[in-house]
Structures are given as structure tokens and as C-alpha cells.
Protein backbone atom coordinates (compact mmCIF):
# COMPACT_ATOMS: atom_id res chain seq x y z
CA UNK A 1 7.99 5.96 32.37
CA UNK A 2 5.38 7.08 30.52
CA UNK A 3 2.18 4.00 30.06
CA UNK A 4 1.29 1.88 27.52
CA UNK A 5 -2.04 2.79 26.11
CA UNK A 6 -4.87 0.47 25.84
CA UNK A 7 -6.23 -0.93 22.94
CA UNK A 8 -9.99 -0.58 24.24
CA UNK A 9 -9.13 3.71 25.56
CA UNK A 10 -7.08 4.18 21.90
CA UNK A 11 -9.42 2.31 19.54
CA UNK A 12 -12.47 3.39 18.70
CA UNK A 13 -14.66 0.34 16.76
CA UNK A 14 -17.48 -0.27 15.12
CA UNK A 15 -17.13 -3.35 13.64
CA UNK A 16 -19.66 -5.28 15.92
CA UNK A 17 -22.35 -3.28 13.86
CA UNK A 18 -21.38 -4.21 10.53
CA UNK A 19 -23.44 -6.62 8.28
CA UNK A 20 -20.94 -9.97 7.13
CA UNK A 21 -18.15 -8.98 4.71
CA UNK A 22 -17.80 -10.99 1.32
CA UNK A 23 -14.55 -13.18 1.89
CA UNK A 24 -12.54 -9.78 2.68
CA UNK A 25 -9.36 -8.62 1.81
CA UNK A 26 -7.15 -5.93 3.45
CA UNK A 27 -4.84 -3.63 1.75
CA UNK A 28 -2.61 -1.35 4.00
CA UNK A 29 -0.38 1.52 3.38
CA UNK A 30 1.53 4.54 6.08
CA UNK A 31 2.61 7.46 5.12
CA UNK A 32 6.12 7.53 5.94
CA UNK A 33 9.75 5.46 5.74
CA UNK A 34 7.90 3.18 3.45
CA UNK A 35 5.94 5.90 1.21
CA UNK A 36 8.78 7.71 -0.95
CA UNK A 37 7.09 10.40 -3.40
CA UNK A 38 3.43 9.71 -1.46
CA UNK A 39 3.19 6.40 -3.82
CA UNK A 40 2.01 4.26 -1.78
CA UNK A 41 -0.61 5.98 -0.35
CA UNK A 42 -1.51 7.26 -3.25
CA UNK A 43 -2.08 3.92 -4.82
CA UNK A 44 -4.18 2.69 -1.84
CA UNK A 45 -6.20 6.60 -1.75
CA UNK A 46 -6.65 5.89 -5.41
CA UNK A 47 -8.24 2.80 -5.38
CA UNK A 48 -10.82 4.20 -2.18
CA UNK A 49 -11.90 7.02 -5.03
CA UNK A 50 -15.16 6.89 -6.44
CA UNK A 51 -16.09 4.63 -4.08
CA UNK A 52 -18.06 4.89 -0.81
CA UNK A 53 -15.41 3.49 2.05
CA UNK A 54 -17.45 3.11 5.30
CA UNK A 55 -15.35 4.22 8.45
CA UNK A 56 -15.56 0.83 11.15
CA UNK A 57 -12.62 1.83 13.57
CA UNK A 58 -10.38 4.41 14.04
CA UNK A 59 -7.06 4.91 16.03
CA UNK A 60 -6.37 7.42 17.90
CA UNK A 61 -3.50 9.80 17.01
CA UNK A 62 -3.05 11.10 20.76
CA UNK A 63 -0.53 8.39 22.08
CA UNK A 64 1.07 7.28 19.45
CA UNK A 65 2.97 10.56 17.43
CA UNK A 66 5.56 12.97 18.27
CA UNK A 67 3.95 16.08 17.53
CA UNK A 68 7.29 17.69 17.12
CA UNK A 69 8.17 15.54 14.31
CA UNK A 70 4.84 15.09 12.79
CA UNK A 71 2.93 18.60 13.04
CA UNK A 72 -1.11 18.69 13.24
CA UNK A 73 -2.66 21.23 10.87
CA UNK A 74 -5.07 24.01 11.30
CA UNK A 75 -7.12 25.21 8.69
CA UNK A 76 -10.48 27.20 8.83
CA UNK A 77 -14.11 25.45 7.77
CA UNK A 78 -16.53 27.28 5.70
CA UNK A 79 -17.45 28.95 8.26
CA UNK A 80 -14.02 30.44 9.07
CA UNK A 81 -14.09 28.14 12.47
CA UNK A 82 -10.91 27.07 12.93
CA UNK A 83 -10.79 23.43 13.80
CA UNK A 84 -6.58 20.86 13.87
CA UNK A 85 -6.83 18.07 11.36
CA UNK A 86 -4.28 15.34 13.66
CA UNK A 87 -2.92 12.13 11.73
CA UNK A 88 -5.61 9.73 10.71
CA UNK A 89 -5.44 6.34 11.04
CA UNK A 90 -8.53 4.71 9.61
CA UNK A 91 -10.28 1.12 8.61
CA UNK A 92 -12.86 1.56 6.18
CA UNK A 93 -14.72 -1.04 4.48
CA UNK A 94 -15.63 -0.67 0.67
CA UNK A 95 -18.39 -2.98 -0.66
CA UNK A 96 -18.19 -2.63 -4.73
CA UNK A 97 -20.22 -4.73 -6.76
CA UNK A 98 -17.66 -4.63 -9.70
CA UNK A 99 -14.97 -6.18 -6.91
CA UNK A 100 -14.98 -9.65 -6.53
CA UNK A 101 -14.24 -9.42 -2.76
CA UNK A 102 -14.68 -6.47 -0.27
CA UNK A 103 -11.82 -4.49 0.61
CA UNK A 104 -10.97 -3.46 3.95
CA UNK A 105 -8.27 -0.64 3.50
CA UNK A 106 -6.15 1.29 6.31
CA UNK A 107 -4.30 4.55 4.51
CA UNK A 108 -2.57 5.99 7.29
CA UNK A 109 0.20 7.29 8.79
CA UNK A 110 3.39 5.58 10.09
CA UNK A 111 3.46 6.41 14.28
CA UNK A 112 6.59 7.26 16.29
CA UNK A 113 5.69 5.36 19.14
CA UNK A 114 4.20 1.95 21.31
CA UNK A 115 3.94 0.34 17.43
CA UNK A 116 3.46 -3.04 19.10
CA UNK A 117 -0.06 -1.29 20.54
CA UNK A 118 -0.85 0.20 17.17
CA UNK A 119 -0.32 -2.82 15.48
CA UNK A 120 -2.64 -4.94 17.83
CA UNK A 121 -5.16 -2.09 17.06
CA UNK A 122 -4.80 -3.12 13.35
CA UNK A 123 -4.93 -7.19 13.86
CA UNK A 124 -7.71 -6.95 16.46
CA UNK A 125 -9.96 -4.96 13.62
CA UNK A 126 -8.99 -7.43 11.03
CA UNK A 127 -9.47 -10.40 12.73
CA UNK A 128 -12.92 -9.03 13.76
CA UNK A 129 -13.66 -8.59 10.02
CA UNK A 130 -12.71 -11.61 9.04
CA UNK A 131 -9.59 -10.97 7.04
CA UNK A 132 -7.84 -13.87 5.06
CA UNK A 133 -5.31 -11.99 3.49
CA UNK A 134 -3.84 -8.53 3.98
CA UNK A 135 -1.86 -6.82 1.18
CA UNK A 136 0.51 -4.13 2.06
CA UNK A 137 1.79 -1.61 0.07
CA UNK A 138 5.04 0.54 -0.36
CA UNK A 139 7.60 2.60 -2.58
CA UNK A 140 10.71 3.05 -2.04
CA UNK A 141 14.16 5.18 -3.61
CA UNK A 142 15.69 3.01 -6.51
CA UNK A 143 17.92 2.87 -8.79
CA UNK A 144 14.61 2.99 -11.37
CA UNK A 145 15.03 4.98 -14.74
CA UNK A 146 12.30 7.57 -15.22
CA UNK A 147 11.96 6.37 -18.60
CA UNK A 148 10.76 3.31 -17.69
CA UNK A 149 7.74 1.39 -16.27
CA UNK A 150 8.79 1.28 -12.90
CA UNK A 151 8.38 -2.65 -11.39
CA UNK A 152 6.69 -3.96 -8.90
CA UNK A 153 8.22 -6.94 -6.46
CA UNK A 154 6.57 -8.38 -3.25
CA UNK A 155 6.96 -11.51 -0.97
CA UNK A 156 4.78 -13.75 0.39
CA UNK A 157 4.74 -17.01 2.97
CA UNK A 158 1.86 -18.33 1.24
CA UNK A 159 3.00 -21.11 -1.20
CA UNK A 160 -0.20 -20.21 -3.52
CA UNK A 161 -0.10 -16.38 -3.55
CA UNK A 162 3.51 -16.82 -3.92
CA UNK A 163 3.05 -18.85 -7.65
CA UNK A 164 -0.17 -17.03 -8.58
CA UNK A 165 1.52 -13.27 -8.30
CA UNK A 166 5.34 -14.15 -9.36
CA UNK A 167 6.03 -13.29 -5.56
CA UNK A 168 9.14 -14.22 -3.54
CA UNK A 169 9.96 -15.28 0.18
CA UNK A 170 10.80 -13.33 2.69
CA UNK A 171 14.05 -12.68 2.67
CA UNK A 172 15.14 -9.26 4.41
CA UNK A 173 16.80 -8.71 7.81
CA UNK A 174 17.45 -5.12 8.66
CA UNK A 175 15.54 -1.90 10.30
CA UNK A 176 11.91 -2.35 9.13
CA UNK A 177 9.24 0.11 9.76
CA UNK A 178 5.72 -0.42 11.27
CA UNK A 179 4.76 -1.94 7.67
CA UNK A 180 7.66 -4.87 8.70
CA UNK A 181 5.95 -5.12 12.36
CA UNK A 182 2.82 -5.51 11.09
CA UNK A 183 3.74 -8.38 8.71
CA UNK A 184 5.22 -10.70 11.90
CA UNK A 185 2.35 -9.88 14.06
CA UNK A 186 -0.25 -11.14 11.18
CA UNK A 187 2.00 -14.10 10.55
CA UNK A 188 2.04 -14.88 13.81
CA UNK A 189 -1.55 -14.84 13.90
CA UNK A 190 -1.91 -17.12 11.06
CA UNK A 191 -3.36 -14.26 8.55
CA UNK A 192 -1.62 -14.30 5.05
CA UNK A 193 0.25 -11.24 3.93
CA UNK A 194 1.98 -9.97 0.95
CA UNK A 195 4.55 -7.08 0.87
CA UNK A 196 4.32 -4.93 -2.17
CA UNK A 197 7.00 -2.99 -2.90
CA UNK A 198 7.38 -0.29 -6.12
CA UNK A 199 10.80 1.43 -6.75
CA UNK A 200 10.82 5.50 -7.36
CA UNK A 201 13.70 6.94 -9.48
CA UNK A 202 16.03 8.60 -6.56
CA UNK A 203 17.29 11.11 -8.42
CA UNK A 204 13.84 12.91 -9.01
CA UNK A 205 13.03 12.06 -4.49
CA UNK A 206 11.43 15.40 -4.74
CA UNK A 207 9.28 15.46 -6.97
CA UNK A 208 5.59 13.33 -7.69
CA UNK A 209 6.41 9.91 -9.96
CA UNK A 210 2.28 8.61 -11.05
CA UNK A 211 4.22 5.99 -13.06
CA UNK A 212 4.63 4.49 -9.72
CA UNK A 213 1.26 4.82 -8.55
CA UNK A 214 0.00 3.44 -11.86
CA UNK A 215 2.12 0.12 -11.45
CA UNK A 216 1.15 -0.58 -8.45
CA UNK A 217 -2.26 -0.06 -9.12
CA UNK A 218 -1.74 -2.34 -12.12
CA UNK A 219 -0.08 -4.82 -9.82
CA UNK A 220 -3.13 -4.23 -7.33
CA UNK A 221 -5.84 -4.63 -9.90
CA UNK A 222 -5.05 -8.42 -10.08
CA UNK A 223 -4.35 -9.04 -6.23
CA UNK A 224 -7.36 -7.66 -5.35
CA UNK A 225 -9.59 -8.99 -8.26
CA UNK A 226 -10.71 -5.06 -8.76
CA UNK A 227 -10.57 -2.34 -11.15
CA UNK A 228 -8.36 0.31 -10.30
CA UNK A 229 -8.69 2.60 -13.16
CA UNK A 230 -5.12 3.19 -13.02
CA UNK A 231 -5.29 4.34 -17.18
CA UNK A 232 -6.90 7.61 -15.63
CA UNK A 233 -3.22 8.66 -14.28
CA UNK A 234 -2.40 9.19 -18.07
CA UNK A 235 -1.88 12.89 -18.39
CA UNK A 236 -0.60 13.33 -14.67
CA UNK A 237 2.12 10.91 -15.83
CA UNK A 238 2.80 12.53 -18.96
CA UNK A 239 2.71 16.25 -17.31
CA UNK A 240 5.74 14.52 -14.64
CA UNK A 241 7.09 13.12 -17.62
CA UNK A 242 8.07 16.36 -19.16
CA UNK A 243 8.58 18.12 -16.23
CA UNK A 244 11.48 14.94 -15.10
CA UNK A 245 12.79 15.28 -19.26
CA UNK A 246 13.33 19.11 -18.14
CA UNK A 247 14.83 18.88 -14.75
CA UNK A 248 17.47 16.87 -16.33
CA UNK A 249 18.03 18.02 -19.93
CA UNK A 250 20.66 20.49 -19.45
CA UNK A 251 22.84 18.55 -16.67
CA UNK A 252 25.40 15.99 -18.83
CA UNK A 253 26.35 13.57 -16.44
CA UNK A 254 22.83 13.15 -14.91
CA UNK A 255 21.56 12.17 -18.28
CA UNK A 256 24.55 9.80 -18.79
CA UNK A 257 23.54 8.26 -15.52
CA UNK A 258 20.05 7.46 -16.66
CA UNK A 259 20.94 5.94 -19.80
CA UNK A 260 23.27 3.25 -17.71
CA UNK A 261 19.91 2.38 -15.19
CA UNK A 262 17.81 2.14 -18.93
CA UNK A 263 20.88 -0.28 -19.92
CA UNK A 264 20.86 -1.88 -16.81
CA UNK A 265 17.06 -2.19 -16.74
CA UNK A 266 17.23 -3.04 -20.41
CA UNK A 267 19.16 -6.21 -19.75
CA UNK A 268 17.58 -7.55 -16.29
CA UNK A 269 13.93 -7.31 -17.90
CA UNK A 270 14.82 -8.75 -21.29
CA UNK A 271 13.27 -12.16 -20.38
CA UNK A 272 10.08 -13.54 -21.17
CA UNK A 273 6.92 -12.47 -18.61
CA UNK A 274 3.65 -14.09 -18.35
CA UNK A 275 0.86 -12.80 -20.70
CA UNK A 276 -2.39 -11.69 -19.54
CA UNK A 277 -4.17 -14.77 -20.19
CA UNK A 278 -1.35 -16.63 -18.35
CA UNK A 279 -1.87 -14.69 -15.38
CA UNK A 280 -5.50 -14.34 -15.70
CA UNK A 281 -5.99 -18.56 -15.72
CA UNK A 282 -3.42 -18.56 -12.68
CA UNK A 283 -5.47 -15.93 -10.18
CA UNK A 284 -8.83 -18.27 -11.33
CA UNK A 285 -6.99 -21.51 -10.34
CA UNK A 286 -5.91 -19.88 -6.81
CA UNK A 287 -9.27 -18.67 -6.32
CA UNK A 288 -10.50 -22.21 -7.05
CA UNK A 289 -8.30 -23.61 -4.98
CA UNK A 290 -8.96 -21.22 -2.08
CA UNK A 291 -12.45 -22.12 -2.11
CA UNK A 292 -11.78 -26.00 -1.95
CA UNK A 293 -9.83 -25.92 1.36
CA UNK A 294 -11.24 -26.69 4.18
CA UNK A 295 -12.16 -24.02 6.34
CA UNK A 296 -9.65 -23.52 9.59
């Protein structure tokens, strides 16, 4: 039987080094069973752009993947060295002044193996930052029209995240992925979390869908009191846009099938939803209320 790794021989840190974090907030997303069409990482790689993400601790790749299943590249330098680029599993930090927090983000990829190991990696880091809350982010296959803003839905233990973001409770049982492990670990730990979740039309699985990417990072942009510049996705989700309109056009009974989800979605999204300013005064009063409790 093969041994567990170490966390101390598999983790490489730097977090002892790093100057105080302003009331930190994680946001986490794998590449993987959670991650249909690249959305969620693409969300969480989108909001790292333009910025300057410090690296504080990496993972290493060695123990934990199945190189069979998940293949290491090579590719040549500009030097025409050739060098194998293995699965990354970062924490950066990014300190923004336009943020109203700092943001401690982990866009990885989902491992094959000793997840409990790879997860304490992950919570060790955190707690050594200073986390209160860690947001994690996914996509998944739906029964979502392409013609549609796609929504986002997401769960949360925490009574106050819960009313300030229209979240739910917990409330699935079933296979879960390291995103699922990672959320009872942190719980366990006494670290808030909230599950994000964005649904991808699964008719078009193959192909790119930035209207997902671009409501999650709307969804994101208030969690994480941040811009996310998510209107810059504009002509990458009109250029998808066509290209869905024509992958479909000339097959009948697919076309038929998305008109009954824009029915269906039609009539389960027809009631009222808070406006801006409604949502707006409600993050303000959690913050408020964040800062009044007593610390732990």
C-alpha cells in the first residue's frame, strides 16, 4: 500500500512571510467534475486578470494525480528548451485597492487521489491567512436555455450570508467531488463557506458558454465586494451566441426542445427579484453586522 503523503514534504508555503491580509476572503475553483465548459475556472481566472496575484503556497502535483488520466504537457520555451507544465495547484493572494477585502484565490485542478491530504493542504493555508469565509465556485450541465441568462444558486450554513445573497441550505446527499470535501472539512473547522453553482446548457457540453462565466462573475462581484468587469465578456458572448443559433438552426426537434426550457424558464423566473439597491443595502447591513460581532 502505497503512503500517505505529508502535508509538510507536499506543500510548499510561504505564508509565514506575508505582511497581514485585510479581513480576507477565499474563492476556490478545480478544474474538473465540477467545471463543465471551463466556467468555473474561468470565472475565478477572470477575476485574477489584471491583477497582480502573489503565489504564498503551492501543492504539489506529484502524489496526488493519475498521470494516465490527467496528462502533463510539454511545450518548448523561447529558447526551444523543452521543459512539462504538471497540474497546478496554487494560493495566491491579490491585494486590490478597488476591493474591499483581499482575495485569496486557489484555481486549480481537481486530484485523483489522498483528497483528504489535499484538502488539509488547502485549510492549513487558509487558516494561516486568516480566512473568514471561503467561496467556492462551479458549473454544471443543465437543463439551461442558451437564450437565456443562465442563473446562479449556492448554499450556505451561515444564517447571514444565507439572507444577504438569496442562498439556500445545504441540502444534497450524493457523490460529491473534492469541491464537496472541501466544504465539510472547512465546516468542520468552523470557517464559513458558500457553494456557488452556475448551470451550462447540456446540449451545447462541447462547446465554450461566457454567459456562464459572466453570471457568475456578476454573482461574484457582490460576494466578494469587487469589480469583476464581467461587461468585458460582451463580444465573446455574442460570437458563442451565433455560433450556438447556428449549431442548432437547421435541426427541428432540437430547436423545439429549447423553446420548452425558455417556457419552462419563462415561468419559474417570472417572480419578483430584489433590485440593486435592495441588494446593495443588504451586503452593507451584513458587513455591518460582521464587524459588530465579537471576535472568536
Amino acid at each position: 500500500m502505497a503512503l500517505v503523503p505529508r502535508i509538510d514534504d507536499v506543500l510548499d508555503s510561504h505564508v509565514v512571510d506575508l505582511p497581514p491580509l485585510r479581513d480576507p476572503i477565499a474563492l476556490v475553483a478545480f478544474e474538473g467534475w465540477f467545471d463543465a465548459a471551463q466556467v468555473a475556472t474561468t470565472a475565478v481566472s477572470w477575476c485574477l486578470s489584471d491583477r497582480t496575484p502573489l503565489t504564498v503556497a503551492s501543492i504539489d502535483a506529484d502524489p496526488f494525480f493519475d498521470f494516465t488520466q490527467r496528462r502533463p504537457e510539454v511545450f518548448l520555451d523561447a529558447d526551444e528548451v523543452r521543459h512539462i507544465r504538471w497540474p497546478v495547484n496554487d494560493i495566491v493572494v491579490v491585494r486590490d485597492p478597488a476591493a474591499a477585502r483581499d482575495i485569496v484565490a486557489l484555481c486549480g485542478v481537481e486530484p485523483h487521489m489522498y483528497w483528504p491530504t489535499f484538502v488539509e493542504c488547502i485549510v492549513q493555508t487558509l487558516r494561516q491567512l486568516k480566512c473568514t469565509t471561503v467561496v467556492t465556485v462551479g458549473a454544471a450541465l443543465d437543463a439551461t436555455p442558451h437564450t437565456r441568462t443562465p442563473l446562479v444558486t449556492g448554499s450556505s450554513l451561515n444564517p447571514q450570508l444565507s439572507r444577504t445573497f438569496g442562498l439556500d441550505r445545504p441540502s444534497y446527499q450524493g457523490p460529491t467531488g473534492v469541491i464537496g470535501v472541501l466544504h465539510e472539512r472547512l465546516e468542520r473547522d468552523g470557517i464559513d463557506t458558500i457553494s456557488l453553482r452556475v448551470g451550462v446548457p447540456h446540449y451545447l457540453a462541447e462547446s465554450e458558454h461566457p454567459k456562464s462565466t459572466a453570471s457568475m462573475l456578476r454573482f461574484l462581484e457582490r460576494v466578494l465586494a469587487m469589480p469583476t468587469h464581467h461587461a468585458d465578456l460582451y463580444e465573446e458572448i455574442q460570437r458563442w451566441t451565433d455560433l450556438h443559433e447556428s449549431a442548432i438552426e437547421d435541426d427541428d426537434d432540437v430547436r423545439a426542445y429549447v423553446s420548452s426550457l425558455e417556457a419552462e424558464y419563462d415561468r419559474l423566473n417570472d417572480a419578483d427579484v430584489p433590485s440593486g439597491e435592495d441588494l446593495s443595502d443588504e451586503i452593507e447591513r451584513y458587513l455591518r453586522d460582521r464587524d459588530d460581532d465579537p471576535p472568536q
